[in-house]
PDB file of N, CA and C in Angstrom:
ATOM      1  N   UNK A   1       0.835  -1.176   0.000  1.00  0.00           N
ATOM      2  CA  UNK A   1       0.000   0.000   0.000  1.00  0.00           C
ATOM      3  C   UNK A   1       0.886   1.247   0.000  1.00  0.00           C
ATOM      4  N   UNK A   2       0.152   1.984  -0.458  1.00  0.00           N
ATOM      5  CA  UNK A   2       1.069   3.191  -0.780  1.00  0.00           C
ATOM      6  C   UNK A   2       1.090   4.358   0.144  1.00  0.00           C
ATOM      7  N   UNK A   3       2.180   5.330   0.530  1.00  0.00           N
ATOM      8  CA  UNK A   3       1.913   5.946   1.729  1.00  0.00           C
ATOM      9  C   UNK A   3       1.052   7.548   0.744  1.00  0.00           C
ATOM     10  N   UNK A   4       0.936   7.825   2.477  1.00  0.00           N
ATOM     11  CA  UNK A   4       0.182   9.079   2.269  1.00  0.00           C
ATOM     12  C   UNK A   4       1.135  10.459   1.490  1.00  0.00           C
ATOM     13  N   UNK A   5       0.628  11.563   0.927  1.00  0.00           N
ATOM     14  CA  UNK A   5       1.484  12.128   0.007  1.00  0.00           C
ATOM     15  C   UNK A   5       0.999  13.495   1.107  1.00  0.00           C
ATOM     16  N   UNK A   6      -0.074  13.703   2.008  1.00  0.00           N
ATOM     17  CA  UNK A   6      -0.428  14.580   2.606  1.00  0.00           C
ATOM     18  C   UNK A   6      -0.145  14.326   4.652  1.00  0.00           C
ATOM     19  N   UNK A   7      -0.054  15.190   5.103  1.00  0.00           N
ATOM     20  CA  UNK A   7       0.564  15.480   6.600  1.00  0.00           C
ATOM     21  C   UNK A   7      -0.719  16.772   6.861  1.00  0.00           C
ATOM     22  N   UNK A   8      -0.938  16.102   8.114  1.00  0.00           N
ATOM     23  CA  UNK A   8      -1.391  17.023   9.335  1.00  0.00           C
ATOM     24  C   UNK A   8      -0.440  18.031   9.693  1.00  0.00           C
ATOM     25  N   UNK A   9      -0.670  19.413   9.919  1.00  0.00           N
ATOM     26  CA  UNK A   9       0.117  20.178  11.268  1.00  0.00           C
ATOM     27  C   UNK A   9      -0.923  20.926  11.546  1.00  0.00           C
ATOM     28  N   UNK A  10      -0.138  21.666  12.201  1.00  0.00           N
ATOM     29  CA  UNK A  10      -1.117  22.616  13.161  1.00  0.00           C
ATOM     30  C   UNK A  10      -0.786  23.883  13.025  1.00  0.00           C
ATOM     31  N   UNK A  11      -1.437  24.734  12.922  1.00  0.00           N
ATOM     32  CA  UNK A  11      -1.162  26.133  12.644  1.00  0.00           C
ATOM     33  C   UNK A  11      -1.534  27.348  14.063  1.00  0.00           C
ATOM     34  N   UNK A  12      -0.230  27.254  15.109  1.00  0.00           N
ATOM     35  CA  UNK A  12      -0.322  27.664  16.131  1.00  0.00           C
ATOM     36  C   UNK A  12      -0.624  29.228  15.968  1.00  0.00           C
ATOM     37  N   UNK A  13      -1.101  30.004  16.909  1.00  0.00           N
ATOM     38  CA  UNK A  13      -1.364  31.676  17.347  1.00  0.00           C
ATOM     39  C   UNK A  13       0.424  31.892  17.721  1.00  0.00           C
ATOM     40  N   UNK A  14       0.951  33.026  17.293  1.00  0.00           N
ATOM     41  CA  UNK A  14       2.254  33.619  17.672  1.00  0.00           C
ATOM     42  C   UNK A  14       1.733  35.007  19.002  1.00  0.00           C
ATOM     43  N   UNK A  15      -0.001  34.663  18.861  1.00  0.00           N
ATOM     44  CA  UNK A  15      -0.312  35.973  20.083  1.00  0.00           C
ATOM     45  C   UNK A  15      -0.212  35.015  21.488  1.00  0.00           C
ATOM     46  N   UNK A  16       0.141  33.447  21.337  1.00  0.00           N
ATOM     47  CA  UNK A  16       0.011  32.867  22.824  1.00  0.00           C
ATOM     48  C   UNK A  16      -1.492  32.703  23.616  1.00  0.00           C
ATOM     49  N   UNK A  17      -2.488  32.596  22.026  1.00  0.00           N
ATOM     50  CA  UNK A  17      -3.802  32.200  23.078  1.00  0.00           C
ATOM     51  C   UNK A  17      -3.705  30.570  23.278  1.00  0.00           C
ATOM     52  N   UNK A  18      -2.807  30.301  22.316  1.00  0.00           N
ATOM     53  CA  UNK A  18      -3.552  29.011  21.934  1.00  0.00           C
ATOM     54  C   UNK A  18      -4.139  28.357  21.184  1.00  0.00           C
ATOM     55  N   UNK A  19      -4.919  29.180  20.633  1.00  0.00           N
ATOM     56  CA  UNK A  19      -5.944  28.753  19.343  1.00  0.00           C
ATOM     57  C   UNK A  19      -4.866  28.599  18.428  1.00  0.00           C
ATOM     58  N   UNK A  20      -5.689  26.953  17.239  1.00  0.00           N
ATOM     59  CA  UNK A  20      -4.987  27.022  16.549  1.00  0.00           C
ATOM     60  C   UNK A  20      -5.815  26.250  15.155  1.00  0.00           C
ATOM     61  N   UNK A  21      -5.423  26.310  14.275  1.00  0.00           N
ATOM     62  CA  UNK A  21      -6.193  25.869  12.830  1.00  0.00           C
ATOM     63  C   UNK A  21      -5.175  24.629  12.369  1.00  0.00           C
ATOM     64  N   UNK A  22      -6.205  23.500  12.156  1.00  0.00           N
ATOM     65  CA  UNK A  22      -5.326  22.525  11.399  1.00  0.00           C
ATOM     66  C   UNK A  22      -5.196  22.264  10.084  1.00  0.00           C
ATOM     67  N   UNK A  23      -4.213  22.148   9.389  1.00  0.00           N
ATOM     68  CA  UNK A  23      -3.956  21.644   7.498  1.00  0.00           C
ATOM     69  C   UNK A  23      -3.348  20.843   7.028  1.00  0.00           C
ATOM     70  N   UNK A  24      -3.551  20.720   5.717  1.00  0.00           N
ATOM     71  CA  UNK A  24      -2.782  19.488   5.190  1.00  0.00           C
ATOM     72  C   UNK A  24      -1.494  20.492   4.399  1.00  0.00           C
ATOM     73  N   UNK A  25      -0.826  19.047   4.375  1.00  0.00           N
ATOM     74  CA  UNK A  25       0.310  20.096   3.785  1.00  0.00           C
ATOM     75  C   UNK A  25       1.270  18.312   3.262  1.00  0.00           C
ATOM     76  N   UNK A  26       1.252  19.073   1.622  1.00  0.00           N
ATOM     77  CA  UNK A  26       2.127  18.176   0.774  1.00  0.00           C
ATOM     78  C   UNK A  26       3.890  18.364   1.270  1.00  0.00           C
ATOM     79  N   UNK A  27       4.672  17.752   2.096  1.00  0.00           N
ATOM     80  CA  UNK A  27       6.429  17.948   2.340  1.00  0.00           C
ATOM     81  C   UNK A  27       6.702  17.730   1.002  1.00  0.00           C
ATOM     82  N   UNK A  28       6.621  17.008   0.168  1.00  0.00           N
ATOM     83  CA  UNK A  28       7.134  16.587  -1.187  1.00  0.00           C
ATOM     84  C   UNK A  28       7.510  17.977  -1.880  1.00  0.00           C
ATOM     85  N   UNK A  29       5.819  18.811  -2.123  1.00  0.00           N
ATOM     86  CA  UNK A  29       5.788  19.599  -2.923  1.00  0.00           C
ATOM     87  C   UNK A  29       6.289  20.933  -2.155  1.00  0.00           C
ATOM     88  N   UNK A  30       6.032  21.243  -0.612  1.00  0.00           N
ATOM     89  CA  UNK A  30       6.121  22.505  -0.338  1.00  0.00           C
ATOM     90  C   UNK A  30       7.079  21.982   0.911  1.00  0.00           C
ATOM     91  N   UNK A  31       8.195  22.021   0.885  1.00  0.00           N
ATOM     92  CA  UNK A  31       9.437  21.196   2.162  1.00  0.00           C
ATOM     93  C   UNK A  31       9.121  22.732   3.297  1.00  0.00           C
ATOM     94  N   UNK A  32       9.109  23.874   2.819  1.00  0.00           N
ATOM     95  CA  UNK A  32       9.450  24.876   3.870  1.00  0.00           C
ATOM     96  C   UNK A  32       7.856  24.574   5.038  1.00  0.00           C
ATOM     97  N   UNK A  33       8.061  25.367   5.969  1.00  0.00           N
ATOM     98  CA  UNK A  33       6.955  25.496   6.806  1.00  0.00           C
ATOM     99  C   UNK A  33       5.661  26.685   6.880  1.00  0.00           C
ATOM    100  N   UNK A  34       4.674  26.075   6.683  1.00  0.00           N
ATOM    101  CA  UNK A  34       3.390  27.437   6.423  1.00  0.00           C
ATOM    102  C   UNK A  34       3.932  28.001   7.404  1.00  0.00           C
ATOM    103  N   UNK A  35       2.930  29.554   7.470  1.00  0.00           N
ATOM    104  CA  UNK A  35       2.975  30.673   7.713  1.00  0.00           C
ATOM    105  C   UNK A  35       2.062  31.944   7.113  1.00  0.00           C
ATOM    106  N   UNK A  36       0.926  31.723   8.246  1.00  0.00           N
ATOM    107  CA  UNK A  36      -0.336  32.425   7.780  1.00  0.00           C
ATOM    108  C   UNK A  36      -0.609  33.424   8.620  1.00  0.00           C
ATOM    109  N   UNK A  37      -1.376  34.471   8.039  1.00  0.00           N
ATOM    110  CA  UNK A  37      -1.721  36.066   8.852  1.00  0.00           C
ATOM    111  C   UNK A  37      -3.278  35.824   8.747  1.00  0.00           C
ATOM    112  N   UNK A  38      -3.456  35.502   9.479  1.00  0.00           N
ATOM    113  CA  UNK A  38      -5.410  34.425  10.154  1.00  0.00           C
ATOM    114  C   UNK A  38      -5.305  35.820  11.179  1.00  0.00           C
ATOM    115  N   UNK A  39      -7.479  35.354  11.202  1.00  0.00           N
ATOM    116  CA  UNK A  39      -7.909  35.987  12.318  1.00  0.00           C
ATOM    117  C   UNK A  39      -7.508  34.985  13.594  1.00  0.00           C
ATOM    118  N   UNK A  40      -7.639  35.679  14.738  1.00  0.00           N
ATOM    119  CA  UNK A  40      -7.502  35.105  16.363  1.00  0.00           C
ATOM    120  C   UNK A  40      -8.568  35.748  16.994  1.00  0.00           C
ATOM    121  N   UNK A  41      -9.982  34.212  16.582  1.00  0.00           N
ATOM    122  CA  UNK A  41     -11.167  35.199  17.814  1.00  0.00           C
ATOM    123  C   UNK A  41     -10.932  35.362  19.411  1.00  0.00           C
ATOM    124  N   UNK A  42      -9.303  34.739  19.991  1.00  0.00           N
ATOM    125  CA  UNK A  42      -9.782  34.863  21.181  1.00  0.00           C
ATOM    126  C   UNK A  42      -9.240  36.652  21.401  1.00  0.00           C
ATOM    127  N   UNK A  43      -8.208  37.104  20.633  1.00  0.00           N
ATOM    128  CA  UNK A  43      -8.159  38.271  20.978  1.00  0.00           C
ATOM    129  C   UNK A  43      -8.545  39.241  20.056  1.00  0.00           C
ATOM    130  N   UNK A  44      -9.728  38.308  19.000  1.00  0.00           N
ATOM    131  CA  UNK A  44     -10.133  39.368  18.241  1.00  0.00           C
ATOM    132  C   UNK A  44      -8.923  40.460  17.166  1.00  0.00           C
ATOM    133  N   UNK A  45      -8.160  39.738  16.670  1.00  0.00           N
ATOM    134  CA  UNK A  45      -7.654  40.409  15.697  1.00  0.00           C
ATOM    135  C   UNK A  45      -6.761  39.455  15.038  1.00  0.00           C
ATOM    136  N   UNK A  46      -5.903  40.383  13.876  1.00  0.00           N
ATOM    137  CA  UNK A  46      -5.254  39.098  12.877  1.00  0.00           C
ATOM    138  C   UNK A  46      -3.777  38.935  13.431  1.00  0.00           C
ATOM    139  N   UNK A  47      -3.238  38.024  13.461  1.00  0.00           N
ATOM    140  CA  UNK A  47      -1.752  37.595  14.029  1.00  0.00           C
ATOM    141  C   UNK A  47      -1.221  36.712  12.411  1.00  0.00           C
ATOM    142  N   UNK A  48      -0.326  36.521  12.911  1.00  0.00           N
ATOM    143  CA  UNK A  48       0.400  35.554  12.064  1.00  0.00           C
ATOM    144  C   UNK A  48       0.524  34.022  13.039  1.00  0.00           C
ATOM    145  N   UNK A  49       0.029  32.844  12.161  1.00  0.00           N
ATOM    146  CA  UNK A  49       0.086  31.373  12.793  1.00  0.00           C
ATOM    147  C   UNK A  49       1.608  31.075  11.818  1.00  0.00           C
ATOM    148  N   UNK A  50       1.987  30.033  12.860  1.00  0.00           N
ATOM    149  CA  UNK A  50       3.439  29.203  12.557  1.00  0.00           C
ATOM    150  C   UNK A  50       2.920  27.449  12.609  1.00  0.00           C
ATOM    151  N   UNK A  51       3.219  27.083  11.853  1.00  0.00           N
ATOM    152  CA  UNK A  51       3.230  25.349  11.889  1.00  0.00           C
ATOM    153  C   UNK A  51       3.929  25.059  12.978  1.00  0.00           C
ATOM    154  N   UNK A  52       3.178  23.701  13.539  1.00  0.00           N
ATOM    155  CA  UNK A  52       4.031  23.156  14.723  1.00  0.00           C
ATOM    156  C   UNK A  52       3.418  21.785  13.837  1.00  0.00           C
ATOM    157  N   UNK A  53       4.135  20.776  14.815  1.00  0.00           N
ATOM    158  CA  UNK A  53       3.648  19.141  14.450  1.00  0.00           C
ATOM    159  C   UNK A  53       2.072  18.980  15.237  1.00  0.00           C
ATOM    160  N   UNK A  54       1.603  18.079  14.602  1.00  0.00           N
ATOM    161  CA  UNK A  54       0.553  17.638  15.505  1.00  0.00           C
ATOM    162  C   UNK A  54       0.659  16.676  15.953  1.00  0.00           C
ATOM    163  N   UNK A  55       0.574  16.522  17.305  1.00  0.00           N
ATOM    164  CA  UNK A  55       0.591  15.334  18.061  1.00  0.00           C
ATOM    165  C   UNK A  55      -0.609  14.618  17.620  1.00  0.00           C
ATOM    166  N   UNK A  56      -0.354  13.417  17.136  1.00  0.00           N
ATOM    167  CA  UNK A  56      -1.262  11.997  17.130  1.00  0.00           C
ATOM    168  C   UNK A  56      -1.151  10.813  17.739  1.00  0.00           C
TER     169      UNK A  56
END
């Protein structure tokens, strides 16, 4: 069987609430690490999220 071509992470808050958004993400095609400027409803405004691993 053939492996998976897609990965879980997690797309942590850099404001330290906590909140965080999960995605898929091809390593093959995109090796560097996301890096998104998302809303944060807990403090109500936009931050930038950093990939972390997701624990499974």
């Amino acid at each position: 069987m053939a492996k998976k071509n897609t990965i879980l992470v997690k797309l942590v808050s850099t404001a330290g609430t906590g909140f965080y958004f999960v995605k898929r993400r091809n390593p093959r095609k995109q090796p560097e690490k996301l890096a998104f400027r998302k809303y944060d409803p807990v403090i109500r405004k936009h931050v930038d999220f950093k990939e972390e691993k997701l624990k499974s």
